[in-house]
C-alpha atoms as a PDB file:
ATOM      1  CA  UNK A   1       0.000   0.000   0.000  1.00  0.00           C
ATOM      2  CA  UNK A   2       0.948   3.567  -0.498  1.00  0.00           C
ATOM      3  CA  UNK A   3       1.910   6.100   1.485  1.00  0.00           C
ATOM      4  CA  UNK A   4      -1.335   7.549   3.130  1.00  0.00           C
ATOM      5  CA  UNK A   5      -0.133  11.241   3.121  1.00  0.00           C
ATOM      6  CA  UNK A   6       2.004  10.557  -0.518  1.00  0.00           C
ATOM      7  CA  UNK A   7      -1.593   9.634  -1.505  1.00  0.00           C
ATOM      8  CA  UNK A   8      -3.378  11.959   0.451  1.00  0.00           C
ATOM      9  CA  UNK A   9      -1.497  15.028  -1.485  1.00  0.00           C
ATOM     10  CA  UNK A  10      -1.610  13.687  -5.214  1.00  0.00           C
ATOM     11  CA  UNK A  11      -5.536  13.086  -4.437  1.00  0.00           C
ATOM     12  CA  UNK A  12      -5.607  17.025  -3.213  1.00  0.00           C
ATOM     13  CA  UNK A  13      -3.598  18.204  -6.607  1.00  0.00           C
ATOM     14  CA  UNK A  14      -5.207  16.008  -8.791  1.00  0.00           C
ATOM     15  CA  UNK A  15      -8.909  17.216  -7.484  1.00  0.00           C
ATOM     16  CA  UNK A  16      -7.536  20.848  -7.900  1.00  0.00           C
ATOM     17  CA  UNK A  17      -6.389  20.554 -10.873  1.00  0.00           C
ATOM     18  CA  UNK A  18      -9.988  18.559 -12.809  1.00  0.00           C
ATOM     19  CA  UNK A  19     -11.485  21.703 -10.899  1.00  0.00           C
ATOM     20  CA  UNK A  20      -9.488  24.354 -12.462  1.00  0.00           C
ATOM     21  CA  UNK A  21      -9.981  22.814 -15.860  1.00  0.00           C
ATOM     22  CA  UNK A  22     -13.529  22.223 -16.330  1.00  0.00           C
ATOM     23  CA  UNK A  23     -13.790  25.317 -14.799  1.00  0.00           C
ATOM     24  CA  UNK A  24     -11.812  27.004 -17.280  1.00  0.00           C
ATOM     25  CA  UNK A  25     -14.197  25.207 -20.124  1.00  0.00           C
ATOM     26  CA  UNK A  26     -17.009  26.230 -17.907  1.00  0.00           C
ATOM     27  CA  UNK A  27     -17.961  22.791 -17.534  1.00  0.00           C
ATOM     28  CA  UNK A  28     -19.718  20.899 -14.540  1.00  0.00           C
ATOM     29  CA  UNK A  29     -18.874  17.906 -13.434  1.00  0.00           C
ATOM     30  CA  UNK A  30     -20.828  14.645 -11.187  1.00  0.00           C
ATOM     31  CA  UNK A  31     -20.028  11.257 -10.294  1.00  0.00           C
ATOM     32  CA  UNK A  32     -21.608   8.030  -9.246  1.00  0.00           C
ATOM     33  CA  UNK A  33     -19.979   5.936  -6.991  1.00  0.00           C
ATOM     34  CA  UNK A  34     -20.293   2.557  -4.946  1.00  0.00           C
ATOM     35  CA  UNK A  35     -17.017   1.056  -4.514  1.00  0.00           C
ATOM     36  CA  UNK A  36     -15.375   4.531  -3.322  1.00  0.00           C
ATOM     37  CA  UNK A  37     -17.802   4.769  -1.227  1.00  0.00           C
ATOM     38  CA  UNK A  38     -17.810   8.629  -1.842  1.00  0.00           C
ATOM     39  CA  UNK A  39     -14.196   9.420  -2.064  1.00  0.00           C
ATOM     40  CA  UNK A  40     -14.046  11.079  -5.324  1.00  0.00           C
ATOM     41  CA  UNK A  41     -17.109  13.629  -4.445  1.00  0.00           C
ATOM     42  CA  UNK A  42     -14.936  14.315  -1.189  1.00  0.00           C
ATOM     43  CA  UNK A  43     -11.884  14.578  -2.736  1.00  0.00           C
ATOM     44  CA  UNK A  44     -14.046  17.273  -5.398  1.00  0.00           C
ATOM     45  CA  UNK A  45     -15.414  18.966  -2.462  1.00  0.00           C
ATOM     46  CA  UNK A  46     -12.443  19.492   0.127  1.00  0.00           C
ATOM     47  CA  UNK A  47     -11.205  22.055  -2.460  1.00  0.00           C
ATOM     48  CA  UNK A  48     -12.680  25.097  -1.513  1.00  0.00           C
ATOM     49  CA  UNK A  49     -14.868  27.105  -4.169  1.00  0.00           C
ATOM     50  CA  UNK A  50     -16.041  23.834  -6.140  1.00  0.00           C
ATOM     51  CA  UNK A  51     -19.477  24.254  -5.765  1.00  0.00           C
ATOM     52  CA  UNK A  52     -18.909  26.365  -9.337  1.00  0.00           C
ATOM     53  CA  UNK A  53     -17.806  22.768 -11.300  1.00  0.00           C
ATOM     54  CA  UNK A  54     -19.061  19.958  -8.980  1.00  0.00           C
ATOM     55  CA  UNK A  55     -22.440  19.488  -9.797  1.00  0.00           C
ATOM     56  CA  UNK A  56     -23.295  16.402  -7.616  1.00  0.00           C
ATOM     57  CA  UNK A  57     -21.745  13.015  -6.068  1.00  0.00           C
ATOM     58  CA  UNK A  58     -24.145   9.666  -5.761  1.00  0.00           C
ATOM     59  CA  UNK A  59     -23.141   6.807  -3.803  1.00  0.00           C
ATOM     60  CA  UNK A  60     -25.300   4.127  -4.833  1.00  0.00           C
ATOM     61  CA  UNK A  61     -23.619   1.056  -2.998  1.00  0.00           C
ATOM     62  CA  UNK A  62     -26.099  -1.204  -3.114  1.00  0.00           C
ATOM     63  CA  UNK A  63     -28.846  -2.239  -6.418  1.00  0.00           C
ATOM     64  CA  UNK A  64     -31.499  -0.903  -4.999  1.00  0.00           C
ATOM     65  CA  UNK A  65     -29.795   2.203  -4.276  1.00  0.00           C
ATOM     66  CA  UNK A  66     -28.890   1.844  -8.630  1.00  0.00           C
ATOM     67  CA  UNK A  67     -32.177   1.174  -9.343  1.00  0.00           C
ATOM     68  CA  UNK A  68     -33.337   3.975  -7.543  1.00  0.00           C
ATOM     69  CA  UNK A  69     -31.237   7.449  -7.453  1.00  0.00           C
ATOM     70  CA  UNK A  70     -29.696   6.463 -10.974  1.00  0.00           C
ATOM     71  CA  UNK A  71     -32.404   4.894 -12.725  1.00  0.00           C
ATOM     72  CA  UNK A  72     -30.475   1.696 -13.649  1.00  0.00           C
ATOM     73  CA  UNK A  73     -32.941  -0.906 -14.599  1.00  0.00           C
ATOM     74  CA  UNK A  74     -33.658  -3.903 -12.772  1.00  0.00           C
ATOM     75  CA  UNK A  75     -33.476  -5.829 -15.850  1.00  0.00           C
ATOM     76  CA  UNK A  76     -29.356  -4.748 -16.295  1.00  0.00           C
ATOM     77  CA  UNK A  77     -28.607  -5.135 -12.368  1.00  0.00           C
ATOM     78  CA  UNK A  78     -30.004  -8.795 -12.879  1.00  0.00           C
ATOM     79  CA  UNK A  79     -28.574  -9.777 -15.771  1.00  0.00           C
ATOM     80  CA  UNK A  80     -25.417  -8.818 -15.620  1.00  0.00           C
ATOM     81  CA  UNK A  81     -24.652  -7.385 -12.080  1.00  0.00           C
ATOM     82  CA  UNK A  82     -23.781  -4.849 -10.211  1.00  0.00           C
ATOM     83  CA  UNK A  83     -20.028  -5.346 -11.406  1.00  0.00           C
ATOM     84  CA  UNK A  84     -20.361  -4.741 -15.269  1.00  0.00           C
ATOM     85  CA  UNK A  85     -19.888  -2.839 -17.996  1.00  0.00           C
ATOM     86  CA  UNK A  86     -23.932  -2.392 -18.351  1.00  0.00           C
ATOM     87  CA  UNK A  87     -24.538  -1.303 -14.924  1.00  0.00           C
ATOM     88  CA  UNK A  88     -21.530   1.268 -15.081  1.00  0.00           C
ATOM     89  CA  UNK A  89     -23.118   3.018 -17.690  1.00  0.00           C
ATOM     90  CA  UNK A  90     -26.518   3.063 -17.064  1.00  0.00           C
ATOM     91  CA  UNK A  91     -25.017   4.550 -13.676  1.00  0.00           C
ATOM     92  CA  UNK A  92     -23.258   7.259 -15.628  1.00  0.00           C
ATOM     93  CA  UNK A  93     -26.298   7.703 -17.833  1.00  0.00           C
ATOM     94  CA  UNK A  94     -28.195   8.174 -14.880  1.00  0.00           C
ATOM     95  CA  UNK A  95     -25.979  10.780 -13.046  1.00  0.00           C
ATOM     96  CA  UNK A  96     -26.907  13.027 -16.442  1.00  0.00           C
ATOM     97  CA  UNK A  97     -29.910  12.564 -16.332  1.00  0.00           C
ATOM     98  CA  UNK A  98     -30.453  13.507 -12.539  1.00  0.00           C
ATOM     99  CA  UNK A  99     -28.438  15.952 -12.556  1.00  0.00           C
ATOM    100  CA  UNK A 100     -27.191  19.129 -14.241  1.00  0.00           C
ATOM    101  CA  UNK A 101     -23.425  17.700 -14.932  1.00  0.00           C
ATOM    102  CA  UNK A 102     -22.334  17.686 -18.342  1.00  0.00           C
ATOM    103  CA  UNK A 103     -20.086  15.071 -16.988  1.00  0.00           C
ATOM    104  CA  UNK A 104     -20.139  12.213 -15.010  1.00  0.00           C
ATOM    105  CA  UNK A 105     -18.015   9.517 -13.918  1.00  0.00           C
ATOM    106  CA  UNK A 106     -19.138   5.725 -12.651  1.00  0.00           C
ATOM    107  CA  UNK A 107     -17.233   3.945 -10.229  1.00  0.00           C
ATOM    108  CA  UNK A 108     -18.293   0.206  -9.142  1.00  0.00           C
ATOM    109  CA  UNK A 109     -16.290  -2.682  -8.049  1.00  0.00           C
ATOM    110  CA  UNK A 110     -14.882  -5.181  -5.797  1.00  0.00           C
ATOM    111  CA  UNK A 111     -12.808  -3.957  -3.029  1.00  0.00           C
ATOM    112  CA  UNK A 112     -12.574  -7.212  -0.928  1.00  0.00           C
ATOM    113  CA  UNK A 113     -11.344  -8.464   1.329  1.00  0.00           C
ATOM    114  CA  UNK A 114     -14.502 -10.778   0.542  1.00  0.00           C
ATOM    115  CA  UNK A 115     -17.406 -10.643  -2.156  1.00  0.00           C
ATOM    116  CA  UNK A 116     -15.208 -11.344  -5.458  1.00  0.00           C
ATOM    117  CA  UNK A 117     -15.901 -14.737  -7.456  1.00  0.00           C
ATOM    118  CA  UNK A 118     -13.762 -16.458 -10.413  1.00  0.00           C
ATOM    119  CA  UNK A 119     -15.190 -14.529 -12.911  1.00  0.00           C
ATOM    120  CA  UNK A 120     -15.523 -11.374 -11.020  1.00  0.00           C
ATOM    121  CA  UNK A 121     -12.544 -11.249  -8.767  1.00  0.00           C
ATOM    122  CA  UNK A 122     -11.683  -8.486  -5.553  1.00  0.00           C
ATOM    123  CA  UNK A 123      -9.644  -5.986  -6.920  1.00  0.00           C
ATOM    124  CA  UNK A 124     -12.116  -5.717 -10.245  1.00  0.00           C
ATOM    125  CA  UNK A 125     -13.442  -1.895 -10.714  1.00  0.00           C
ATOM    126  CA  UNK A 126     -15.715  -0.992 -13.603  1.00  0.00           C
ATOM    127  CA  UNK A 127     -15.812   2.641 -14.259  1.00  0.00           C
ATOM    128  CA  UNK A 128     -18.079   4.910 -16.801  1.00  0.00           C
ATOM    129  CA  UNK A 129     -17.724   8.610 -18.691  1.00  0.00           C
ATOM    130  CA  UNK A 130     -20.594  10.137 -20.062  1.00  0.00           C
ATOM    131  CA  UNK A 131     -20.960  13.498 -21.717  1.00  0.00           C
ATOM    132  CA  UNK A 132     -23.917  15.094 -21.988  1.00  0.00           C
ATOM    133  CA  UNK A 133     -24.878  15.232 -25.859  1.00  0.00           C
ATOM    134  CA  UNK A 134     -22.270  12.250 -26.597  1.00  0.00           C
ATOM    135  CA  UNK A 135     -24.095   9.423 -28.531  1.00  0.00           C
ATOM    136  CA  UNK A 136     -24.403   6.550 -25.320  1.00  0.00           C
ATOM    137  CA  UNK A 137     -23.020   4.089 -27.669  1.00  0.00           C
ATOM    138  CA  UNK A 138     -19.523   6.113 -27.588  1.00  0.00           C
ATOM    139  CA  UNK A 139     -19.714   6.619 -23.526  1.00  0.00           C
ATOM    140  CA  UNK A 140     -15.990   5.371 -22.038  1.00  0.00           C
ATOM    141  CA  UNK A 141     -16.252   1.858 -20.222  1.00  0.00           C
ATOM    142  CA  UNK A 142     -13.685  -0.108 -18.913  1.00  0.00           C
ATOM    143  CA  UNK A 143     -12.415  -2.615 -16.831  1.00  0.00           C
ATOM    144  CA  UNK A 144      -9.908  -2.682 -14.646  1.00  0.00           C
ATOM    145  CA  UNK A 145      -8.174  -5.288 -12.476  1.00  0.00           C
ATOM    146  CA  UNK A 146      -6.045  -3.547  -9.825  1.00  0.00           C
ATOM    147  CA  UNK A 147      -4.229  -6.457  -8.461  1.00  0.00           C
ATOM    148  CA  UNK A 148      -1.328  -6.334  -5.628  1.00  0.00           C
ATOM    149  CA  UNK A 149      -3.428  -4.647  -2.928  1.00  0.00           C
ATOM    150  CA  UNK A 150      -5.790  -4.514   0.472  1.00  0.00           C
ATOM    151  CA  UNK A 151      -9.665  -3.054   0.220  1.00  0.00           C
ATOM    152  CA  UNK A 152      -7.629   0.225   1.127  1.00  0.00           C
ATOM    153  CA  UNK A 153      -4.793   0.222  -1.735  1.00  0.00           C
ATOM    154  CA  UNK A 154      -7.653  -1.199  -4.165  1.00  0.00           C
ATOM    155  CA  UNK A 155     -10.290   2.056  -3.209  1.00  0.00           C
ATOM    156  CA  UNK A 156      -7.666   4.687  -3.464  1.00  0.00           C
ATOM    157  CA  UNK A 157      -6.357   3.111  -6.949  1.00  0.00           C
ATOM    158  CA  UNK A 158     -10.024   3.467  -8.444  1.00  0.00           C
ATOM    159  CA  UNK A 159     -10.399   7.214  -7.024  1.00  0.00           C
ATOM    160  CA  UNK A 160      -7.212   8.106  -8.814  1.00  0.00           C
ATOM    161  CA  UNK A 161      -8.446   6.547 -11.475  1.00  0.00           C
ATOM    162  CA  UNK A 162     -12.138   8.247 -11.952  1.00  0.00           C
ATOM    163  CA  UNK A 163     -10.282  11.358 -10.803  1.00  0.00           C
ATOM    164  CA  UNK A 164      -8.494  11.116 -14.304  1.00  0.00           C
ATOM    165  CA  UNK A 165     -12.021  10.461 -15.989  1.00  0.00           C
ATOM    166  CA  UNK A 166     -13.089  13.703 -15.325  1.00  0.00           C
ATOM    167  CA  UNK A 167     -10.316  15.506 -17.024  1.00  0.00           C
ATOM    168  CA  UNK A 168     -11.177  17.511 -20.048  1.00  0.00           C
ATOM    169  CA  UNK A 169      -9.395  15.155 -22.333  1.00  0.00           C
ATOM    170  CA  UNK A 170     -11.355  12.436 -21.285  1.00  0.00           C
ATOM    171  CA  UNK A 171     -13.556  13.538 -24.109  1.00  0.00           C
ATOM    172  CA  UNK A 172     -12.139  11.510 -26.594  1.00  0.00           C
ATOM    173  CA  UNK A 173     -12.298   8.272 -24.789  1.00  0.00           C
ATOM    174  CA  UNK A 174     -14.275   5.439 -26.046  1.00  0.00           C
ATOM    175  CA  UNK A 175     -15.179   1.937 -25.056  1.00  0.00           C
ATOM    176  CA  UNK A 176     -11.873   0.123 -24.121  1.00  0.00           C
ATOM    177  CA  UNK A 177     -10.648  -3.330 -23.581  1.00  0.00           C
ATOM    178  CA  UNK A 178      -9.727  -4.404 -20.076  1.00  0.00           C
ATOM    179  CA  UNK A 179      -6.391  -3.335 -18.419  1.00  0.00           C
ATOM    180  CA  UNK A 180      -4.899  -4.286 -14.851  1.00  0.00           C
ATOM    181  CA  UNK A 181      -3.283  -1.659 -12.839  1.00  0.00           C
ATOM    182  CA  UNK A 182      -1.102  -2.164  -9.502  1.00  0.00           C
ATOM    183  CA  UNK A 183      -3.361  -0.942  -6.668  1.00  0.00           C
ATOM    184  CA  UNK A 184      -0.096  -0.480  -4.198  1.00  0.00           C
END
């Protein structure tokens, strides 16, 4: 695991910095998250004066929590989890729509110690980008497998991570193959 403070201040300048830029686009910015637990909105909203960019934070941790701040359908959460590629974007299509964001960013995952399965193991994190007037067919989904860490190491990986999503150049992101990342 990483240092806690090392981590601690890259999480401060990184949150700083995604503020200053969609700010300078005059863009607003949301997120949905279940795995984090919340950390990216925090991370957004310890920088004072965000309220001008950061539009909103979900954290939808359980299905019916999905189902019912995000409109994800019952139909996607059963059919293919609350660890997929479908749920992540109907979580990030859902943030647009209940919000007024003209981005948002998905996070949902497996952060252990317990809960993961062979084909959906601890350390898995799916994660979503939507832009508001983007066709849905070209929002950014991935997969990623951080591998090498705790439930701690694992969480503060995937903030980093969405963090990055919400970076202006994330625009031109599409649908991507799977990756694995350290998490430590």
């Amino acid at each position: 695991m990483r240092d806690i403070n090392a981590w601690q201040t890259e999480k401060e300048n990184l949150a700083a910095e995604i503020l200053s830029a969609n700010r300078a686009i005059g863009r607003r910015i949301a997120v949905a998250e279940s795995c984090t637990g919340g950390i990216v909105a925090s991370a957004l909203t310890d920088v004072a004066g965000c309220s001008d960019v950061f539009a909103a934070g979900f954290v939808t941790y359980c299905a019916d929590a999905k189902h019912r701040q995000l409109d994800v359908s019952n139909e996607i959460l059963e059919t293919f989890g609350e660890v997929s590629l479908a749920t992540a974007w109907a979580m990030a299509s859902g943030v647009l729509a209940n919000s007024d964001a003209d981005v948002a960013v998905a996070i949902t995952g497996i952060a252990g110690p317990g809960g993961g399965s062979e084909k959906k193991p601890v350390g898995l994190v799916v994660f979503a980008r939507a832009l508001r007037g983007q066709n849905p067919d070209d929002y950014f989904t991935q997969r990623v497998q951080f591998t090498g860490g705790d439930r701690a190491s694992i969480r503060q990986a995937a903030t980093m991570f969405a963090l990055n999503l919400l970076q202006p150049a994330g625009d031109e992101l599409r649908p991507s193959d799977d990756i694995s990342l350290p998490a430590a």
